[in-house]
Each structure stands twice: as structure tokens, then as C-alpha cells.
C-alpha atoms as a PDB file:
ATOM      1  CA  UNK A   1       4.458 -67.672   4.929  1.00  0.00           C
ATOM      2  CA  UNK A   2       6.212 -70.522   2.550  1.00  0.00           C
ATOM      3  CA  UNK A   3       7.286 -67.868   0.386  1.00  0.00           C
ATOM      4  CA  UNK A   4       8.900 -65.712   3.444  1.00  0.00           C
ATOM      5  CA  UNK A   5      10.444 -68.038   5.043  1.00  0.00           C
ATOM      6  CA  UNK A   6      11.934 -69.601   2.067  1.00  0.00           C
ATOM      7  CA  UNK A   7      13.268 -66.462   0.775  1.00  0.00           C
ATOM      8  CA  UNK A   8      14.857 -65.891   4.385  1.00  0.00           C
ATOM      9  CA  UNK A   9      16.433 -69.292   4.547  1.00  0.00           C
ATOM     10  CA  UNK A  10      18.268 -69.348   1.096  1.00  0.00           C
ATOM     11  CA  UNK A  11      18.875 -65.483   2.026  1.00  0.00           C
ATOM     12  CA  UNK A  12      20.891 -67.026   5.029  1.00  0.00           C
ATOM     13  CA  UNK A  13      22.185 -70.146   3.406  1.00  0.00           C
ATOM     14  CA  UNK A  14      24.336 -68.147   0.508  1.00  0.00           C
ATOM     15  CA  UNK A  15      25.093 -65.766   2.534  1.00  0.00           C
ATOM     16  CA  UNK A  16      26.606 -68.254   4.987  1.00  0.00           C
ATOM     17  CA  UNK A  17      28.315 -70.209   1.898  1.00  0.00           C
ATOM     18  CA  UNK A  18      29.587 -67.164   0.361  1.00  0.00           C
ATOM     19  CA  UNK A  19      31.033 -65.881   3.915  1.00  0.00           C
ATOM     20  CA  UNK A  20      32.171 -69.231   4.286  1.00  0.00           C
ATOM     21  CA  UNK A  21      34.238 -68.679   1.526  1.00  0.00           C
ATOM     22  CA  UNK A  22      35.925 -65.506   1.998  1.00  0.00           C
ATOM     23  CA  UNK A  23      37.191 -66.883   5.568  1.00  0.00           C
ATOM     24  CA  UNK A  24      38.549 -69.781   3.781  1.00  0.00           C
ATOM     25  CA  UNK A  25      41.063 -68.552   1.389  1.00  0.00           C
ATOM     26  CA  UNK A  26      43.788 -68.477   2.953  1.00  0.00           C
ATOM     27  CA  UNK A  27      43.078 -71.951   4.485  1.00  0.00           C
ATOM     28  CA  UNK A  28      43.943 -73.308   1.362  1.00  0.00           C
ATOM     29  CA  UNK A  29      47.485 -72.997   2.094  1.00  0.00           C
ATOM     30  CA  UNK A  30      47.209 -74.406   5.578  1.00  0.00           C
ATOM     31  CA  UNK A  31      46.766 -78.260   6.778  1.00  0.00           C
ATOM     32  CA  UNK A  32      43.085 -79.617   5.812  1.00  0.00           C
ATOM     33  CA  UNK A  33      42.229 -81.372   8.613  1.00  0.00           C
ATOM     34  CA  UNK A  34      42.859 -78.434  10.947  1.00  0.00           C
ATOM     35  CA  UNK A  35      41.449 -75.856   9.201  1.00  0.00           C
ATOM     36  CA  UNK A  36      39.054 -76.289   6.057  1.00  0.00           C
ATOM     37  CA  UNK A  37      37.865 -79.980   6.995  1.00  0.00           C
ATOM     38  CA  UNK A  38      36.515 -77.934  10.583  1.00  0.00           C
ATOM     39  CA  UNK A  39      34.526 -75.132   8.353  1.00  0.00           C
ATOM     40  CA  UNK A  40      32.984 -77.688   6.674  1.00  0.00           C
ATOM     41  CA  UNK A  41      32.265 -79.182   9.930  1.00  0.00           C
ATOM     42  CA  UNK A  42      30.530 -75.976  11.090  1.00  0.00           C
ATOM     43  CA  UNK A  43      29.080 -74.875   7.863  1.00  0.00           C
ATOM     44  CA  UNK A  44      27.261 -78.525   7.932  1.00  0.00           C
ATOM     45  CA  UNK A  45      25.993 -77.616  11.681  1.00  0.00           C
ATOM     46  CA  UNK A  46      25.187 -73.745  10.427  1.00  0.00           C
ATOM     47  CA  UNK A  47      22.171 -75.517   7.418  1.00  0.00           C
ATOM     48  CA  UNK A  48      20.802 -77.452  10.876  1.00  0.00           C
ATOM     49  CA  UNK A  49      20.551 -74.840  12.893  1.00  0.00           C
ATOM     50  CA  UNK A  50      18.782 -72.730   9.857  1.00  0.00           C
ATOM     51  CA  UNK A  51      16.690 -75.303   8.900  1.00  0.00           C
ATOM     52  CA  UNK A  52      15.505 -75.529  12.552  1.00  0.00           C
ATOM     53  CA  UNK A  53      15.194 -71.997  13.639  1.00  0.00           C
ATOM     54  CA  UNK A  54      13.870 -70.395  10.405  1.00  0.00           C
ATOM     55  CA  UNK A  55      12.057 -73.526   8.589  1.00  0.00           C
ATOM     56  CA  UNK A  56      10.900 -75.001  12.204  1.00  0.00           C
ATOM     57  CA  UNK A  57      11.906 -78.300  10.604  1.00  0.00           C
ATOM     58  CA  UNK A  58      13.835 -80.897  13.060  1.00  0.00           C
ATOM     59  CA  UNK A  59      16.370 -82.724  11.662  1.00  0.00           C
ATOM     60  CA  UNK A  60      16.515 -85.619  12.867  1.00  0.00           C
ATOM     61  CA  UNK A  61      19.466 -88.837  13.154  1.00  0.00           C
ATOM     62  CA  UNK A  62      18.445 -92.420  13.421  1.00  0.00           C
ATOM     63  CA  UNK A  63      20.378 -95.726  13.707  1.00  0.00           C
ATOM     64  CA  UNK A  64      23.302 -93.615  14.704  1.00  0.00           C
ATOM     65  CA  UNK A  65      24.756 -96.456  17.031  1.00  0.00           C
ATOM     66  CA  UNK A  66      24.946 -98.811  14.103  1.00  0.00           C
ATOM     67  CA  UNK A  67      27.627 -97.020  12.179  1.00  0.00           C
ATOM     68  CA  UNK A  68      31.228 -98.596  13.074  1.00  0.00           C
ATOM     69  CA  UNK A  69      33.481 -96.833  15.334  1.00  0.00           C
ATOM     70  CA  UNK A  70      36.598 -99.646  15.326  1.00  0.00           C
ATOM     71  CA  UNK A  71      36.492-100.639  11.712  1.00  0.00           C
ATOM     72  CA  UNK A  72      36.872 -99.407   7.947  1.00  0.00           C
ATOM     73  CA  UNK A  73      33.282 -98.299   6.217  1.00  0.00           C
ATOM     74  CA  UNK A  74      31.940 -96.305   3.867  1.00  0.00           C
ATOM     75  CA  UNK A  75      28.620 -94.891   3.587  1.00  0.00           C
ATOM     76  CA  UNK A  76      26.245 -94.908   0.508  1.00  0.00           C
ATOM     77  CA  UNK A  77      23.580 -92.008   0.501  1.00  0.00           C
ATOM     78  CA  UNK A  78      20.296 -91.421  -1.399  1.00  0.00           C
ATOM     79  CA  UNK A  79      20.689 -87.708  -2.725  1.00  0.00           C
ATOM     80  CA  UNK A  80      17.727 -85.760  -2.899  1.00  0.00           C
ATOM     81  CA  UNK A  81      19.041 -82.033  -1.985  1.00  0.00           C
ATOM     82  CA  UNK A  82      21.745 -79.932  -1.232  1.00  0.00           C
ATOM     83  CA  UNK A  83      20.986 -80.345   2.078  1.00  0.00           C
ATOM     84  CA  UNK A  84      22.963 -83.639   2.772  1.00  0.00           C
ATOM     85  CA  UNK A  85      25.761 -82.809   1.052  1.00  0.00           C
ATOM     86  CA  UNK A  86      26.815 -80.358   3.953  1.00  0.00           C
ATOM     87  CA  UNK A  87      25.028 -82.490   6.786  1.00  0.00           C
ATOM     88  CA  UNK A  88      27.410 -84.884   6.083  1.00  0.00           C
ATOM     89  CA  UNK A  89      30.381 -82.960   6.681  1.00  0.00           C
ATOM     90  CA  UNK A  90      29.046 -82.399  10.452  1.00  0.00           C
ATOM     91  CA  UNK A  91      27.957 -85.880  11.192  1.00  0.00           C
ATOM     92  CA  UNK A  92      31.346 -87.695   9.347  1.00  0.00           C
ATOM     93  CA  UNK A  93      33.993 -84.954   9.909  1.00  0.00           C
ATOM     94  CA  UNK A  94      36.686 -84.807   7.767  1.00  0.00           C
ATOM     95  CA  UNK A  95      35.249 -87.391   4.432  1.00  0.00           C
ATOM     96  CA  UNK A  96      35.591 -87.645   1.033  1.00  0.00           C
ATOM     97  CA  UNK A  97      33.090 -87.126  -1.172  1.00  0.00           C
ATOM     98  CA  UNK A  98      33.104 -88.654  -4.889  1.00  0.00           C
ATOM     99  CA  UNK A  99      31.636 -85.469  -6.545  1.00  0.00           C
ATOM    100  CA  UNK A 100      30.748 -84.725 -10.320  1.00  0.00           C
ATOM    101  CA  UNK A 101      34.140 -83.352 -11.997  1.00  0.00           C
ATOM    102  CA  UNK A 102      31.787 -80.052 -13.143  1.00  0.00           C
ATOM    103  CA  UNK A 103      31.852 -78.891  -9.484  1.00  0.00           C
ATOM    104  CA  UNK A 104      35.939 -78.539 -10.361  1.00  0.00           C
ATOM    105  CA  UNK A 105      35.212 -75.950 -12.207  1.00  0.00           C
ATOM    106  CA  UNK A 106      32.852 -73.656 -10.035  1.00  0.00           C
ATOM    107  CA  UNK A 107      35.352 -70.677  -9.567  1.00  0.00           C
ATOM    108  CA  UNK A 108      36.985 -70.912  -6.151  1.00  0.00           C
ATOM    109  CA  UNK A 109      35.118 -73.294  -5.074  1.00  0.00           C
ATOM    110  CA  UNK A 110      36.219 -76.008  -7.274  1.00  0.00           C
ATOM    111  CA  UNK A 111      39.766 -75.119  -5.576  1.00  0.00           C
ATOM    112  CA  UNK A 112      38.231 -75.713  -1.524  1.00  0.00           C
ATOM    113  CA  UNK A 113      36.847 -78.988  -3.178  1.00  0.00           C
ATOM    114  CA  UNK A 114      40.635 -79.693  -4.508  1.00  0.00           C
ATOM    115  CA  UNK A 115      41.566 -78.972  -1.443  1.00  0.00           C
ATOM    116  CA  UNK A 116      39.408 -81.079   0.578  1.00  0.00           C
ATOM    117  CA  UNK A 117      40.794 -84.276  -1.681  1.00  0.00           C
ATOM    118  CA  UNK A 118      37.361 -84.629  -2.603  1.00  0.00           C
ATOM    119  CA  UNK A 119      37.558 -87.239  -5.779  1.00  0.00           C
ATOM    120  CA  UNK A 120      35.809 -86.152  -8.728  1.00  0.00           C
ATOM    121  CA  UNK A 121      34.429 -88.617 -11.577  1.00  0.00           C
ATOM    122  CA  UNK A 122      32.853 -87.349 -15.272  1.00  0.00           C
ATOM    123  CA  UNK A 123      29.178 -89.042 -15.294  1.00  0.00           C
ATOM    124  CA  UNK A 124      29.419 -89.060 -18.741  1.00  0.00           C
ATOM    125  CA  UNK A 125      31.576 -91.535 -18.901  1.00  0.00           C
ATOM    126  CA  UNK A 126      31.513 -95.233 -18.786  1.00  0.00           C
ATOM    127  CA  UNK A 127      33.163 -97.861 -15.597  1.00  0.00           C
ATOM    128  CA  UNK A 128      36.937 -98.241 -17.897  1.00  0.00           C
ATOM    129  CA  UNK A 129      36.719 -94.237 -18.530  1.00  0.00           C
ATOM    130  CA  UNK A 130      36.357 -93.910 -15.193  1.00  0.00           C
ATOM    131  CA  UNK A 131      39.165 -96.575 -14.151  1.00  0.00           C
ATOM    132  CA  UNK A 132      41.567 -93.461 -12.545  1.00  0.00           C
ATOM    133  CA  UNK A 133      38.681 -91.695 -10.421  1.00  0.00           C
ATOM    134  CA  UNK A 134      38.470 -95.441  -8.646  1.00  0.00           C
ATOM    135  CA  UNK A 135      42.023 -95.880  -8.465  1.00  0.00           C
ATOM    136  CA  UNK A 136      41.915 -92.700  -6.278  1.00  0.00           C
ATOM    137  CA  UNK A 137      39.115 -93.645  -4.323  1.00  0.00           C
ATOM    138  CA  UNK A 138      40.835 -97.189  -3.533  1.00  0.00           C
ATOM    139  CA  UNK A 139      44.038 -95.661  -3.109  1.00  0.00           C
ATOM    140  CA  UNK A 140      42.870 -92.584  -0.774  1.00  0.00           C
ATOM    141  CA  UNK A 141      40.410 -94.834   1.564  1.00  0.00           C
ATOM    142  CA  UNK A 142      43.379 -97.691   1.978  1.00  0.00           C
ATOM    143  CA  UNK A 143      45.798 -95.589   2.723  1.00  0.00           C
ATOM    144  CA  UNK A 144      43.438 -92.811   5.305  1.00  0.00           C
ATOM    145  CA  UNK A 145      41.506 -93.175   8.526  1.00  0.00           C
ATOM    146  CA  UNK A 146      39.030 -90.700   6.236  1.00  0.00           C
ATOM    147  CA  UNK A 147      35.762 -92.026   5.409  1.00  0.00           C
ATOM    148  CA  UNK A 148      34.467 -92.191   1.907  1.00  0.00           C
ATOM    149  CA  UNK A 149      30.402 -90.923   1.271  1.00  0.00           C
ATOM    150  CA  UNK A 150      29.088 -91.814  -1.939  1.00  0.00           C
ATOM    151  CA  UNK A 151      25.614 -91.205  -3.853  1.00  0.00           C
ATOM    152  CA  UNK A 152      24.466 -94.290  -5.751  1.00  0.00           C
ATOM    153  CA  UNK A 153      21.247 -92.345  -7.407  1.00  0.00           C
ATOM    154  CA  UNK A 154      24.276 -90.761  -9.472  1.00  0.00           C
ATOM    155  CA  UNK A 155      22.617 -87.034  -8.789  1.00  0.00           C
ATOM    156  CA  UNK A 156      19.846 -85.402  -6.830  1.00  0.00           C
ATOM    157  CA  UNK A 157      16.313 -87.393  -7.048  1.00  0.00           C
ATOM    158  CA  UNK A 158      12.972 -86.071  -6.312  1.00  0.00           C
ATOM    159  CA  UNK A 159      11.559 -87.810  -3.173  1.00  0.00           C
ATOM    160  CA  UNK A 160       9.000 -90.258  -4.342  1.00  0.00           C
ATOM    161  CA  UNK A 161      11.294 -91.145  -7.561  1.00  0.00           C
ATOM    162  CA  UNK A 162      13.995 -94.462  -7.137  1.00  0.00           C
ATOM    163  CA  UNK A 163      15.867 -94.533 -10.089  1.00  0.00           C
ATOM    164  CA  UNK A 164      18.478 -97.611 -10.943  1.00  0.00           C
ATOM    165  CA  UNK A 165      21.743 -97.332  -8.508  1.00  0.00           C
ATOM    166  CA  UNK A 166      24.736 -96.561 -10.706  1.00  0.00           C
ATOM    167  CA  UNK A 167      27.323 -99.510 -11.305  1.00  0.00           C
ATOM    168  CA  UNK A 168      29.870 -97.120  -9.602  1.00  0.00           C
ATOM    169  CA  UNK A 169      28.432 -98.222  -6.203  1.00  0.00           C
ATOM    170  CA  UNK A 170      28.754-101.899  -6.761  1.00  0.00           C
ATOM    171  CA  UNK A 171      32.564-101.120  -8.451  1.00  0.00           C
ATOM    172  CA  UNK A 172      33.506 -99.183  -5.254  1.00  0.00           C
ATOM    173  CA  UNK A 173      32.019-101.659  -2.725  1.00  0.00           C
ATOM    174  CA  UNK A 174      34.116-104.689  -4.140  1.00  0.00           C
ATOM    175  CA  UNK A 175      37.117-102.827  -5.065  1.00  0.00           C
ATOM    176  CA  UNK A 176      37.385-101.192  -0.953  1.00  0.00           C
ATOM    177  CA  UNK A 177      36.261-104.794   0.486  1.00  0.00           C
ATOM    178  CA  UNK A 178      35.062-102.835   3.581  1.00  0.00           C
ATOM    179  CA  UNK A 179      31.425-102.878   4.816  1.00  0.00           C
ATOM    180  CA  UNK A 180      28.898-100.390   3.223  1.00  0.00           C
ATOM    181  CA  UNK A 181      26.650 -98.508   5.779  1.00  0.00           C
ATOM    182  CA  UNK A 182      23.536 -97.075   3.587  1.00  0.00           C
ATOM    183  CA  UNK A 183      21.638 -94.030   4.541  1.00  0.00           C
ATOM    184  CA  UNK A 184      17.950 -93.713   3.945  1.00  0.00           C
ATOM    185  CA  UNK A 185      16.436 -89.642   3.459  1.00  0.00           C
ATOM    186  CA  UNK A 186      13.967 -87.773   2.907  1.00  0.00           C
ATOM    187  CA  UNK A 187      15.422 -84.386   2.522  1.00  0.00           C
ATOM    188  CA  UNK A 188      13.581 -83.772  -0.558  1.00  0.00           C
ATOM    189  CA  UNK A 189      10.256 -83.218   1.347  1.00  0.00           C
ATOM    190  CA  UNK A 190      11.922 -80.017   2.647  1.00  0.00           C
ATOM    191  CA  UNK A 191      14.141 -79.200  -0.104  1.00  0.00           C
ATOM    192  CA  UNK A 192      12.985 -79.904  -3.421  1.00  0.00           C
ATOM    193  CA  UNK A 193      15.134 -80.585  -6.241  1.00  0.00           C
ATOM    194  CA  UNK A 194      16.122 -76.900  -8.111  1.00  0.00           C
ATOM    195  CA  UNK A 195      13.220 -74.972  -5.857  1.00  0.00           C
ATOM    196  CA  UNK A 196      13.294 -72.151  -4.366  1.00  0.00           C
ATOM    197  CA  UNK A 197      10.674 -73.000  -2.060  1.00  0.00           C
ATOM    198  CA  UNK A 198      11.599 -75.088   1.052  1.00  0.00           C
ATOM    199  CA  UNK A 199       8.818 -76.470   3.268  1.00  0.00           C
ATOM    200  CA  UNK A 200       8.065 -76.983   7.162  1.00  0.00           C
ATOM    201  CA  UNK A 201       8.814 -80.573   8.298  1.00  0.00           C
ATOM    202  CA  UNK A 202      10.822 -83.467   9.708  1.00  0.00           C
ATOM    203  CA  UNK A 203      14.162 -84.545   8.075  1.00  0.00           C
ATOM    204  CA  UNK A 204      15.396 -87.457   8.823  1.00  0.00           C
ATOM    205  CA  UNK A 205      18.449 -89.450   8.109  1.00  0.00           C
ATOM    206  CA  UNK A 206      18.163 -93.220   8.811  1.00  0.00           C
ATOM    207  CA  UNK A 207      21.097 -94.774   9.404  1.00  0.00           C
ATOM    208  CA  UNK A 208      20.225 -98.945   7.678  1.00  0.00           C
ATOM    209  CA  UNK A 209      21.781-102.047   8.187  1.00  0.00           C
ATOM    210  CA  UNK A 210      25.169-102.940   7.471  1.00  0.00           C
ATOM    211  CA  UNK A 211      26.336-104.250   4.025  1.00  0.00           C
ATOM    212  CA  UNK A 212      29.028-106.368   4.893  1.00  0.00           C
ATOM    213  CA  UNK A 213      32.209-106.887   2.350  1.00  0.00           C
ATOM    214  CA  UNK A 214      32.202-110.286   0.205  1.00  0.00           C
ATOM    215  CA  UNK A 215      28.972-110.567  -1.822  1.00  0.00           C
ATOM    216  CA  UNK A 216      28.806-110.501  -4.836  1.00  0.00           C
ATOM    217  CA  UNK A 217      27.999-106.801  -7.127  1.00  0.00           C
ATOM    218  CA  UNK A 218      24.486-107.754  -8.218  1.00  0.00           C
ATOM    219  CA  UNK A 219      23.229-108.636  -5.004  1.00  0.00           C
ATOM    220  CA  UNK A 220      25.225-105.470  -3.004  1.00  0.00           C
ATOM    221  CA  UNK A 221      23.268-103.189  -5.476  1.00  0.00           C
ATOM    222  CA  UNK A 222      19.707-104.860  -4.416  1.00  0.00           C
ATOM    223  CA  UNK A 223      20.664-105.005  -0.855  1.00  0.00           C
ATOM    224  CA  UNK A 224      21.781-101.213  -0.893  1.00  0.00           C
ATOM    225  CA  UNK A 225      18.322-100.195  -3.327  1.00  0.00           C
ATOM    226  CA  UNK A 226      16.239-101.883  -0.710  1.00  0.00           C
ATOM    227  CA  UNK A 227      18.090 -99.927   2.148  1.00  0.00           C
ATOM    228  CA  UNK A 228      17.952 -96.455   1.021  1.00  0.00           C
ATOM    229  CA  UNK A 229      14.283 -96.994  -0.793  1.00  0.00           C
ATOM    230  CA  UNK A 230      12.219 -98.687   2.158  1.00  0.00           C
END
């Protein structure tokens, strides 16, 4: 039944990505917010409503209420799927993502990822190599009402493995001075890291407590650990 079910879902899912698209090319020569920010939107809502119909798995939001609505923030996300990476675009409409610069080159869709102003930084290399991916992200957040989702972890994670945050995270929280909301997951229980199996259960995305600007980067990175680990 795993097997079935699995094979119908990422059936469904690539077929919904690839269709996805097709429809979107010639959005990439119309406004973002109007056109390709809302397939994202509805692509993100498409992996629920698969994930709930054909996996019988619930996805489900917590802590909701304690994400800002009248000031800047950014959010800082364990990564343990695919999953989450279009979630995101339902529940934050319209963020920026700081993405691995490989995905820039995935024909086509490295250009809707262009297009999306997603900011894109090369993991192998060090904080000063790096200095012009952060200047965008400063830059981009100061000067939008977008919202900017990060992955500390660096990369997908298994479920029961917590890795050392990235100094990215810490970099990003003190050069933005805004708060940090951190989201705990467990996405991996459904959809394991590079399987093609995905299992029957509860997701849930747990919405922490607020990391407020003006500590120091040592401390922000054990607050944030502690957040998205227990």
C-alpha cells in the first residue's frame, strides 16, 4: 500500500510541477507578484491537498498567531524535505528564499527562481565569499514588504539528525536587525530525504518563539538550535 500510494503521489507531484511550468512561461515576462508569486501560492496549496487526499497525512500549522503581522521578520526553517520548500510559498505568499546557486542552473527552472528574486548563495564558499549574496539579502528585505525564509541546517536533514546551524543564519540575523521567527518540522517523517517512499502521518509545522533583534550571534544561533530542535 506504501509502495502505491507513494508511486501515485510523486506521480501527481511532477506532474503538477512540470504542468506548473508550462503555464508559467510566459509569466516570466509579466509582474511577479501578480502572476508567478500566485502559482507558487497554489502550487504550495496543490502538495497539501496531495499529501492529504492521497497520503491521508494532515498537515498541520501551529503557533500561527505568533508570527508578526505589523512588523519586519524573517523566518528560519529546519529543512528536512521538499515538502516545505513549497508549503512555504502558501503560508508566506510572495518570499524570498536564500537557495543554493546550483538550483540556477536547473534548465527553466533556474529562470522562474530568477524570476521570483529568489537570492542564491554557493555553499562552498566561506562568510567573505559570500559577502554579495548578503548584500542582496540586506538590500532586498530593507527595501521590500517581502519576507525572507531561510534554512539554517544549510540543506535537507534526516529527521532525528541536528547538525550545527550554519554561520549564515547568525550573519543574516544581525545584519537585517529584525526579529527571527523559527519554525520547528517534522516533514521528514513523511518525506524522507532522496526516497521515493513517502509515509502516512501528521506534519506539522510549529511556529516557536520569537528571536528578537539585538543579541549577540553566538547566543541567536543557540536560541534558534533550541527552537527548531525541541
Amino acid at each position: 500500500m506504501i509502495f502505491i500510494r507513494s508511486l501515485i503521489f510523486n506521480f501527481f507531484t511532477f506532474f503538477g510541477i512540470a504542468l506548473a511550468c508550462i503555464i508559467a512561461l510566459p509569466m516570466l515576462i509579466l509582474p511577479r507578484k501578480q502572476f508567478l508569486s500566485r502559482l507558487s501560492y497554489f502550487l504550495g496549496y496543490y502538495l497539501i491537498l496531495l499529501t492529504k487526499f492521497i497520503l491521508q497525512t494532515k498537515v498541520e500549522f501551529i503557533g500561527l498567531e505568533k508570527i508578526p503581522k505589523n512588523k519586519k521578520f524573517f523566518i528560519a526553517s529546519a529543512h528536512q524535505s521538499m515538502f516545505e520548500t513549497f508549503v512555504y510559498n502558501y503560508l508566506i505568499p510572495d518570499c524570498v528564499f536564500v537557495i543554493k546557486k546550483e538550483l540556477l542552473s536547473i534548465p527553466l527552472y533556474g529562470l522562474y527562481l530568477k524570476k521570483l528574486q529568489y537570492i542564491s548563495i554557493n555553499r562552498g564558499k566561506s562568510l567573505k565569499e559570500n559577502v554579495d549574496s548578503f548584500g542582496q539579502i540586506f538590500t532586498k528585505i530593507q527595501e521590500s514588504n517581502r519576507t525572507l525564509i531561510i534554512f539554517p541546517q544549510g540543506t535537507r536533514v534526516k529527521y532525528n539528525e541536528q547538525p550545527p546551524l550554519k554561520k549564515g543564519a547568525s550573519r543574516i540575523y544581525q545584519g537585517l536587525n529584525i526579529a527571527c521567527v523559527p519554525i520547528k518540522l517534522n516533514t521528514g517523517t513523511v518525506w524522507p530525504k532522496n526516497s521515493f517512499f513517502k509515509y502516512p502521518g501528521k506534519i506539522i509545522f510549529e511556529v516557536k518563539d520569537i528571536i528578537e533583534p539585538g543579541i549577540d550571534g553566538p547566543l541567536f544561533t543557540t536560541q534558534l538550535e533550541k527552537a527548531i530542535y525541541n
